[in-house]
PDB file of N, CA and C in Angstrom:
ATOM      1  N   UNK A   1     113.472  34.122  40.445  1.00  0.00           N
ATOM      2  CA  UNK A   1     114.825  33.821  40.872  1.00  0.00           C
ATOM      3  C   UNK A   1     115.678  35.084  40.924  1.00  0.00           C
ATOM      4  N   UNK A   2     115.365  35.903  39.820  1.00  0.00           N
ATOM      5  CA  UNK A   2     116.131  37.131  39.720  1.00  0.00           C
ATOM      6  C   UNK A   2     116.228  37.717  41.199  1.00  0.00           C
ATOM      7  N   UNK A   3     114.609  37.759  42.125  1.00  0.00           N
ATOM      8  CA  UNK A   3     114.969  38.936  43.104  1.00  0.00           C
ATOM      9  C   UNK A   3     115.830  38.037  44.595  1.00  0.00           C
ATOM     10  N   UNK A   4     116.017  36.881  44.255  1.00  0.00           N
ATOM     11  CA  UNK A   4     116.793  35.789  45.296  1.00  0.00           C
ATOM     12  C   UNK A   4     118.271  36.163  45.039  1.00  0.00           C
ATOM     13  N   UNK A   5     118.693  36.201  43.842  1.00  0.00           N
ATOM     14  CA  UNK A   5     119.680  36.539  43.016  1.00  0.00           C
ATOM     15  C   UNK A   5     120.238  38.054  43.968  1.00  0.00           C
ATOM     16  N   UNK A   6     119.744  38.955  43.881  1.00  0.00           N
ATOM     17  CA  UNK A   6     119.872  40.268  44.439  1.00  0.00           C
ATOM     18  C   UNK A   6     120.148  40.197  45.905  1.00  0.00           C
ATOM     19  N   UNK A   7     119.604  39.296  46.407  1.00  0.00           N
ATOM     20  CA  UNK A   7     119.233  39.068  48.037  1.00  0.00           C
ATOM     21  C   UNK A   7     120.583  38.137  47.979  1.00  0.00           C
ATOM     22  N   UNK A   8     121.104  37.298  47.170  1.00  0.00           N
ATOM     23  CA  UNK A   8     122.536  36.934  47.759  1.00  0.00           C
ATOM     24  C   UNK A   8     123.285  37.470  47.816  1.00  0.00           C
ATOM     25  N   UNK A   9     123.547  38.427  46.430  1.00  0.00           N
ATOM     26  CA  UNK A   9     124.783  39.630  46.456  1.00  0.00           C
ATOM     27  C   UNK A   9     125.289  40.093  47.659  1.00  0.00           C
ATOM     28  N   UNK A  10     123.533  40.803  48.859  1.00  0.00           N
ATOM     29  CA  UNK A  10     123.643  41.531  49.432  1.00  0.00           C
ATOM     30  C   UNK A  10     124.338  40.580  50.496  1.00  0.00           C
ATOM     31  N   UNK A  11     123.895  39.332  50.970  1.00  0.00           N
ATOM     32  CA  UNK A  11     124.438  38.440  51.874  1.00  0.00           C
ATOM     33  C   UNK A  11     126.166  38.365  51.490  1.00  0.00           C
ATOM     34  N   UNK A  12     126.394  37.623  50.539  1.00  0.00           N
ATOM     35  CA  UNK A  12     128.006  37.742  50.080  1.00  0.00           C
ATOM     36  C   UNK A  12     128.559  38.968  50.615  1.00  0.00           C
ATOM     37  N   UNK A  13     128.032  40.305  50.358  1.00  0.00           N
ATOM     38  CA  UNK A  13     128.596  41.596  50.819  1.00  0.00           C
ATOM     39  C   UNK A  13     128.487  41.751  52.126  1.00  0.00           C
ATOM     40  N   UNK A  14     127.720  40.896  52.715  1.00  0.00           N
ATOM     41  CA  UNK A  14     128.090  41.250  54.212  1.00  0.00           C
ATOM     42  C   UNK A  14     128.793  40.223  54.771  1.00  0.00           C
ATOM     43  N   UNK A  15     129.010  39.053  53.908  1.00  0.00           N
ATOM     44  CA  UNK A  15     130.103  38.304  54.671  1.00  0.00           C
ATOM     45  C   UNK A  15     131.391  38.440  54.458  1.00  0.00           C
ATOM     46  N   UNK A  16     131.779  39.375  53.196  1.00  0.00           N
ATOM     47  CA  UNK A  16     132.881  40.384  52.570  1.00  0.00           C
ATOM     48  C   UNK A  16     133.577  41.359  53.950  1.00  0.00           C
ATOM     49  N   UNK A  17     132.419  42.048  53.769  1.00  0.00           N
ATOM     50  CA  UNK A  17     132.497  43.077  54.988  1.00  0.00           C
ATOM     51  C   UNK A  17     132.816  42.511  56.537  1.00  0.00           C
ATOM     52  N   UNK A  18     132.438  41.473  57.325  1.00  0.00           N
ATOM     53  CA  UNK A  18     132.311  40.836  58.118  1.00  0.00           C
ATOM     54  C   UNK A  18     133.842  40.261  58.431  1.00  0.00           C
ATOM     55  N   UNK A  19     134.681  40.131  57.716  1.00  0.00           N
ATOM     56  CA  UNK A  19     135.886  39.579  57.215  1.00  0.00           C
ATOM     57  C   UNK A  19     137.163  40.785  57.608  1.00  0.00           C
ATOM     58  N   UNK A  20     136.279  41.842  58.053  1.00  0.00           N
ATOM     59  CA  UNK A  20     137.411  42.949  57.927  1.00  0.00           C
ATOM     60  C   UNK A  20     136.848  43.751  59.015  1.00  0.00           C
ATOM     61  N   UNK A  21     135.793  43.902  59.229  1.00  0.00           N
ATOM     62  CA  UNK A  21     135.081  44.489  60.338  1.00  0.00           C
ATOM     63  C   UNK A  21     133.876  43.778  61.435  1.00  0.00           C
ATOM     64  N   UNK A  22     134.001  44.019  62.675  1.00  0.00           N
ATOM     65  CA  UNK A  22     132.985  43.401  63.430  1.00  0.00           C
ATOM     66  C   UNK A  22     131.466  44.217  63.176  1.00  0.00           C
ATOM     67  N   UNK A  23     130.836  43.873  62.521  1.00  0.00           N
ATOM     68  CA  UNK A  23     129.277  44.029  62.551  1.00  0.00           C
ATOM     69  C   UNK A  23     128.443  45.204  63.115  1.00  0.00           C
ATOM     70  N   UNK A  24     127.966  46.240  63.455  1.00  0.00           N
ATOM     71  CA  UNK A  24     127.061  46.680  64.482  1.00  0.00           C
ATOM     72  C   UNK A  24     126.049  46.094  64.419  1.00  0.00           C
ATOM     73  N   UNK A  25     124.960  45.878  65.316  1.00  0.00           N
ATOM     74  CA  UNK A  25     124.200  45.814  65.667  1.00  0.00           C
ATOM     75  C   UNK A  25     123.084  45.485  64.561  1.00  0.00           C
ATOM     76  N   UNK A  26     122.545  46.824  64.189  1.00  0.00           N
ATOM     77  CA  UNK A  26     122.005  47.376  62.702  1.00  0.00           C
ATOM     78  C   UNK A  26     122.561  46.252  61.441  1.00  0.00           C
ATOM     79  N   UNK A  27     124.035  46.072  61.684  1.00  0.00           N
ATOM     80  CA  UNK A  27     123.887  45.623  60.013  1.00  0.00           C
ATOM     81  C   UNK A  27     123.789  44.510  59.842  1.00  0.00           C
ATOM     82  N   UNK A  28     123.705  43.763  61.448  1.00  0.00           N
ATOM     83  CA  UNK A  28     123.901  42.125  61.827  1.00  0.00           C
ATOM     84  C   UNK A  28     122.593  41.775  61.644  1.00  0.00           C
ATOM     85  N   UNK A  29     122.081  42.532  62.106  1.00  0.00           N
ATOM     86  CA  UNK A  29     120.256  42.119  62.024  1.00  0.00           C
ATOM     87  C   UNK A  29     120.034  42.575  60.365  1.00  0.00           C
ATOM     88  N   UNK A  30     120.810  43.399  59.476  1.00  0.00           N
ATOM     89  CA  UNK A  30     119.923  43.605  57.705  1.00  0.00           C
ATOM     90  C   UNK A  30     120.769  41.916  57.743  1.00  0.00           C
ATOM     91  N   UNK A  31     121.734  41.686  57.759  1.00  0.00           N
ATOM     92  CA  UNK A  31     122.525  40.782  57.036  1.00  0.00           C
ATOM     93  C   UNK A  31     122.040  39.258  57.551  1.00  0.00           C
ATOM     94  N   UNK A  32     121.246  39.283  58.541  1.00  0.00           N
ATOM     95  CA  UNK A  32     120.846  38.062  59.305  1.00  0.00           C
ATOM     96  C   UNK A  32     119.198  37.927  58.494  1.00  0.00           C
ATOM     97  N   UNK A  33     118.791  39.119  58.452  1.00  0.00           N
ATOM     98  CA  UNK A  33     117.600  39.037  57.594  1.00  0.00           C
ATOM     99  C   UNK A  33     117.770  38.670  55.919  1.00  0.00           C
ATOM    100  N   UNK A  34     118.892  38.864  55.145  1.00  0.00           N
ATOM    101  CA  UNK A  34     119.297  38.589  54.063  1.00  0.00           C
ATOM    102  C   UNK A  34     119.077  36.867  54.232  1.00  0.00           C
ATOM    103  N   UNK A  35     120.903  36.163  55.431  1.00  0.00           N
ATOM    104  CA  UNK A  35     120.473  34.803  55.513  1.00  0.00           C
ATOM    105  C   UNK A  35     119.325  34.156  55.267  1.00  0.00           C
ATOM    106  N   UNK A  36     118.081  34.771  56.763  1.00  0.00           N
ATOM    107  CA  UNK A  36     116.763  33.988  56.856  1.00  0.00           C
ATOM    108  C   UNK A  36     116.403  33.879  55.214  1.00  0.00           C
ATOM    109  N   UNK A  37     116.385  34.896  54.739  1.00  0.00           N
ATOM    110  CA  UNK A  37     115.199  35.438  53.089  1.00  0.00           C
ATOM    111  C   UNK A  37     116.045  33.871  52.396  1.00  0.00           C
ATOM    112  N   UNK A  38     116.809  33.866  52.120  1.00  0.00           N
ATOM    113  CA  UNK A  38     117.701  33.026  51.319  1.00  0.00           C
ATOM    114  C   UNK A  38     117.505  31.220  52.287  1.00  0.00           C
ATOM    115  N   UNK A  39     117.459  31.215  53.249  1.00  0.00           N
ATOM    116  CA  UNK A  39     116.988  29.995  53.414  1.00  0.00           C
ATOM    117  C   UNK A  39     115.586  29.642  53.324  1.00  0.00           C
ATOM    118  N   UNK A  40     114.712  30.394  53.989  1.00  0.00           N
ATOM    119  CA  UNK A  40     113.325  30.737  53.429  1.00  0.00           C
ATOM    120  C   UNK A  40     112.778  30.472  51.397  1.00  0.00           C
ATOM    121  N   UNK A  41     113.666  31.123  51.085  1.00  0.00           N
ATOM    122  CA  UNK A  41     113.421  30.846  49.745  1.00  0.00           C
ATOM    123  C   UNK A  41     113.711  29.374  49.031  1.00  0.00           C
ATOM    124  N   UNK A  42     115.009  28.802  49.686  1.00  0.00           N
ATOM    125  CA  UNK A  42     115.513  27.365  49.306  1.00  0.00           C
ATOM    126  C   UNK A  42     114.371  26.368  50.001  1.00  0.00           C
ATOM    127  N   UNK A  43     113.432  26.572  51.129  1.00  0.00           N
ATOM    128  CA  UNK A  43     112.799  25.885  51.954  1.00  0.00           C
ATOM    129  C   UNK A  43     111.182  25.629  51.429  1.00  0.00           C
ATOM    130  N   UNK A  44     110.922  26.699  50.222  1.00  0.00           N
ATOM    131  CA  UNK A  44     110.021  26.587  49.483  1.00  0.00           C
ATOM    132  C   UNK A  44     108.949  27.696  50.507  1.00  0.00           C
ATOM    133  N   UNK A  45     109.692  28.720  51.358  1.00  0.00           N
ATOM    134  CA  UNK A  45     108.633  29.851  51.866  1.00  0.00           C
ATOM    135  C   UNK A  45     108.499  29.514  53.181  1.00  0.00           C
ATOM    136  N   UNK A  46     108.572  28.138  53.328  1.00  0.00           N
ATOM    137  CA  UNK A  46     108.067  27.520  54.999  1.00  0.00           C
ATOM    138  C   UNK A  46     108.860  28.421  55.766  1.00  0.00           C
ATOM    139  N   UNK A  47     108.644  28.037  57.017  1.00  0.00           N
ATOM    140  CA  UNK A  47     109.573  28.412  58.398  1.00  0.00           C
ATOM    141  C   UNK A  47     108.987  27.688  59.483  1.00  0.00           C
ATOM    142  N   UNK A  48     110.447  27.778  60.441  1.00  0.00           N
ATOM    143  CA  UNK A  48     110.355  26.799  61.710  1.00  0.00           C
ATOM    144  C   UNK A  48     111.409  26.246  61.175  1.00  0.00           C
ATOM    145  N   UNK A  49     111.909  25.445  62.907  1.00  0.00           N
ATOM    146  CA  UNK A  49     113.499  25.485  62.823  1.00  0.00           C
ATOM    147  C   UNK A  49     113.306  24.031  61.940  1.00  0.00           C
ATOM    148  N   UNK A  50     112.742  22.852  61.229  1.00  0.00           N
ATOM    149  CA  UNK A  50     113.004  22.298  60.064  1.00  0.00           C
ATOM    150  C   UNK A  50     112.816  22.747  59.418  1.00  0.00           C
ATOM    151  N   UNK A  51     112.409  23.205  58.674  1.00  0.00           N
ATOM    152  CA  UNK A  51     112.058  24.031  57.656  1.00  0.00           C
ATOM    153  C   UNK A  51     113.685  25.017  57.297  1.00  0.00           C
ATOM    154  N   UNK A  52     114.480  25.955  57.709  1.00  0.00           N
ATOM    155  CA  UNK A  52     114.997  27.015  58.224  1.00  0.00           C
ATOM    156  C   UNK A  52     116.172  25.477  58.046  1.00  0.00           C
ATOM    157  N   UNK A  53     116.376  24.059  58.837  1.00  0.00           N
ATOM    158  CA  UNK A  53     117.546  23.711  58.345  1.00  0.00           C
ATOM    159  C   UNK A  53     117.192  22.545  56.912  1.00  0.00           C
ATOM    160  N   UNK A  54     116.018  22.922  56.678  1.00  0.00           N
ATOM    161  CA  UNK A  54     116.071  22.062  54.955  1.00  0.00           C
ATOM    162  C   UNK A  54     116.306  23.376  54.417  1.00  0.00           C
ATOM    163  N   UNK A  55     116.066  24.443  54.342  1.00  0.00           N
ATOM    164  CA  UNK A  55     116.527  25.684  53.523  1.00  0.00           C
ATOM    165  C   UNK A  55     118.270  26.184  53.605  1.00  0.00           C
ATOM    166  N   UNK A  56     118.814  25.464  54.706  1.00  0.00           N
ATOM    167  CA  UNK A  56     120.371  25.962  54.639  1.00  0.00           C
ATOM    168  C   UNK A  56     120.576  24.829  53.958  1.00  0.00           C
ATOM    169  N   UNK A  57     120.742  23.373  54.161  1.00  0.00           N
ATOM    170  CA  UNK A  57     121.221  22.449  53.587  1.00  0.00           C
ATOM    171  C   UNK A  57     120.763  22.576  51.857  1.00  0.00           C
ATOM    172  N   UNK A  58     119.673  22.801  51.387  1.00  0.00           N
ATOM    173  CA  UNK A  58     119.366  23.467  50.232  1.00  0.00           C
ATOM    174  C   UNK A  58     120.369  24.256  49.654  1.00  0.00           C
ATOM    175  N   UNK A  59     120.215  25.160  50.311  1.00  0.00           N
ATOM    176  CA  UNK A  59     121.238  26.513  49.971  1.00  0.00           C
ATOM    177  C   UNK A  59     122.391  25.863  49.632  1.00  0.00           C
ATOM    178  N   UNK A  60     123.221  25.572  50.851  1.00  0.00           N
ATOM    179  CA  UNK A  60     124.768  25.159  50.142  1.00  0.00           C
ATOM    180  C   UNK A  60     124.397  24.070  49.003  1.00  0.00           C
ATOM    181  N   UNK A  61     123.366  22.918  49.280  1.00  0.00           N
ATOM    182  CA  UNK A  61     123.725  22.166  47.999  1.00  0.00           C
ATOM    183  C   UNK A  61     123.725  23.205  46.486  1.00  0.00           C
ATOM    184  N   UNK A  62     122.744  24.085  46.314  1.00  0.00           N
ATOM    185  CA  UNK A  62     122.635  25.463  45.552  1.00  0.00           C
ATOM    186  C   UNK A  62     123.742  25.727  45.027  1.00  0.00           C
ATOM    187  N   UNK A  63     124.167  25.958  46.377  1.00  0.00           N
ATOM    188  CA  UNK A  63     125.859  26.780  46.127  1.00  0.00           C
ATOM    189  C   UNK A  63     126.938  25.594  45.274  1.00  0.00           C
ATOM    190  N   UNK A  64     127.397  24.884  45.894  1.00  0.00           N
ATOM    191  CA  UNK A  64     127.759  23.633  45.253  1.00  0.00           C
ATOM    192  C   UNK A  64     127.812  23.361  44.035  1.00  0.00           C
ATOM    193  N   UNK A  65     126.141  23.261  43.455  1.00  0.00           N
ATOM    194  CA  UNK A  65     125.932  22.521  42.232  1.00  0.00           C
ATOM    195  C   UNK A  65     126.218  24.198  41.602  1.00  0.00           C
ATOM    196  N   UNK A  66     126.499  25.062  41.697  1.00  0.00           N
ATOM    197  CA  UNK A  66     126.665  26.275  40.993  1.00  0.00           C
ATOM    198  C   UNK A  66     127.602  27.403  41.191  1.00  0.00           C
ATOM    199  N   UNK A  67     128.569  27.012  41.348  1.00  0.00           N
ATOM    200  CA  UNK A  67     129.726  27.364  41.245  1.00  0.00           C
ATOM    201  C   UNK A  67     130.089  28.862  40.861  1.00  0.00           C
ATOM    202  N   UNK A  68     129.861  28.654  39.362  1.00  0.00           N
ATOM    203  CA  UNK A  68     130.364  29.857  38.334  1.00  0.00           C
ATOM    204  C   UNK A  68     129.117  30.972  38.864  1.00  0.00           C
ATOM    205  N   UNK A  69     128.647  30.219  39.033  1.00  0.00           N
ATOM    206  CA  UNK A  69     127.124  31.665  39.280  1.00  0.00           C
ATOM    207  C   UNK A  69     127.417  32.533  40.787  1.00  0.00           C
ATOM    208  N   UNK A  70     127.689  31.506  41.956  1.00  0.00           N
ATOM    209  CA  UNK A  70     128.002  32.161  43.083  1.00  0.00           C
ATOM    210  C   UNK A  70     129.380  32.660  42.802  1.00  0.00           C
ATOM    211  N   UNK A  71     130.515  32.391  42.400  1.00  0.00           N
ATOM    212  CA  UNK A  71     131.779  33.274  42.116  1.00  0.00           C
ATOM    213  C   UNK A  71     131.151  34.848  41.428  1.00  0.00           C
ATOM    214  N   UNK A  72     130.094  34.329  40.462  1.00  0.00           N
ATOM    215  CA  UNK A  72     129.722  35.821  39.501  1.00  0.00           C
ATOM    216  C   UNK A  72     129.345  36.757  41.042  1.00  0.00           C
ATOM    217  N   UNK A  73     128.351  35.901  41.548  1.00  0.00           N
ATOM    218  CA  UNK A  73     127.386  36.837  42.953  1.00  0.00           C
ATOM    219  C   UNK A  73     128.256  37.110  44.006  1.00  0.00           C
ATOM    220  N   UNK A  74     129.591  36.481  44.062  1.00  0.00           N
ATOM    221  CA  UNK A  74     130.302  36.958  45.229  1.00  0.00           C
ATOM    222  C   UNK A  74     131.072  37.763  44.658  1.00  0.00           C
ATOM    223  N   UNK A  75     131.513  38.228  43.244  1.00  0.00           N
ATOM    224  CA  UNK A  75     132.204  39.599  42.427  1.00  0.00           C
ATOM    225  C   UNK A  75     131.281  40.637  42.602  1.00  0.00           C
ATOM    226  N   UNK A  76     130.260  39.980  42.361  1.00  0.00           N
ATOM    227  CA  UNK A  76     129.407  41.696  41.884  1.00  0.00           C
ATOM    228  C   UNK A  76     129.220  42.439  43.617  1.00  0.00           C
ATOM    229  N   UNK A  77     129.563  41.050  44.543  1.00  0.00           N
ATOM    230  CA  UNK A  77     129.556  42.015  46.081  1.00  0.00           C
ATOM    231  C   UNK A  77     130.259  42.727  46.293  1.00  0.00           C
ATOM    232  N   UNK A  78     131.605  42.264  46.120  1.00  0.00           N
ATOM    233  CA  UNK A  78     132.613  43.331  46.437  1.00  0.00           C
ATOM    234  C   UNK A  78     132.705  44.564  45.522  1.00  0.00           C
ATOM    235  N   UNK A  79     131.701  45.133  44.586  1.00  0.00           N
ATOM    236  CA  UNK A  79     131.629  46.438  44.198  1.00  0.00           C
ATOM    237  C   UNK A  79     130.473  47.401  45.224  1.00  0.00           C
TER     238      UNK A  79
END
């Protein structure tokens, strides 16, 4: 879980960033690859487009049921 953990930070930080600046190219595709990793991981590894939307609906329920943990992971982005 720890290295999923790391892989959201980096997502949070680019939706931080995203908020204030339009994207290039380059960082749309690291930060789109962050997304996939993180639905991929909620989806149990699968892929394909069910798979890819049981891993987002996952995710936010994730997010949801865990609150204090994503507030911690969306602080430690903005450093």
């Amino acid at each position: 879980m720890a290295e999923i953990l790391r892989i959201m930070v980096l997502y949070y930080a680019c939706e931080v960033s995203a908020e204030t600046q339009f994207p290039s190219p380059q960082e749309w595709a690291r930060c789109m690859g962050y997304y996939h990793a993180i639905k991929r991981h909620f989806a149990d590894g699968e892929v394909g487009p069910d798979a890819n939307a049981r891993g987002y609906l996952a995710f936010r329920e994730w997010e949801a049921a865990h609150p204090d943990t994503v507030a911690e992971l969306r602080a430690r982005s903005s450093h």
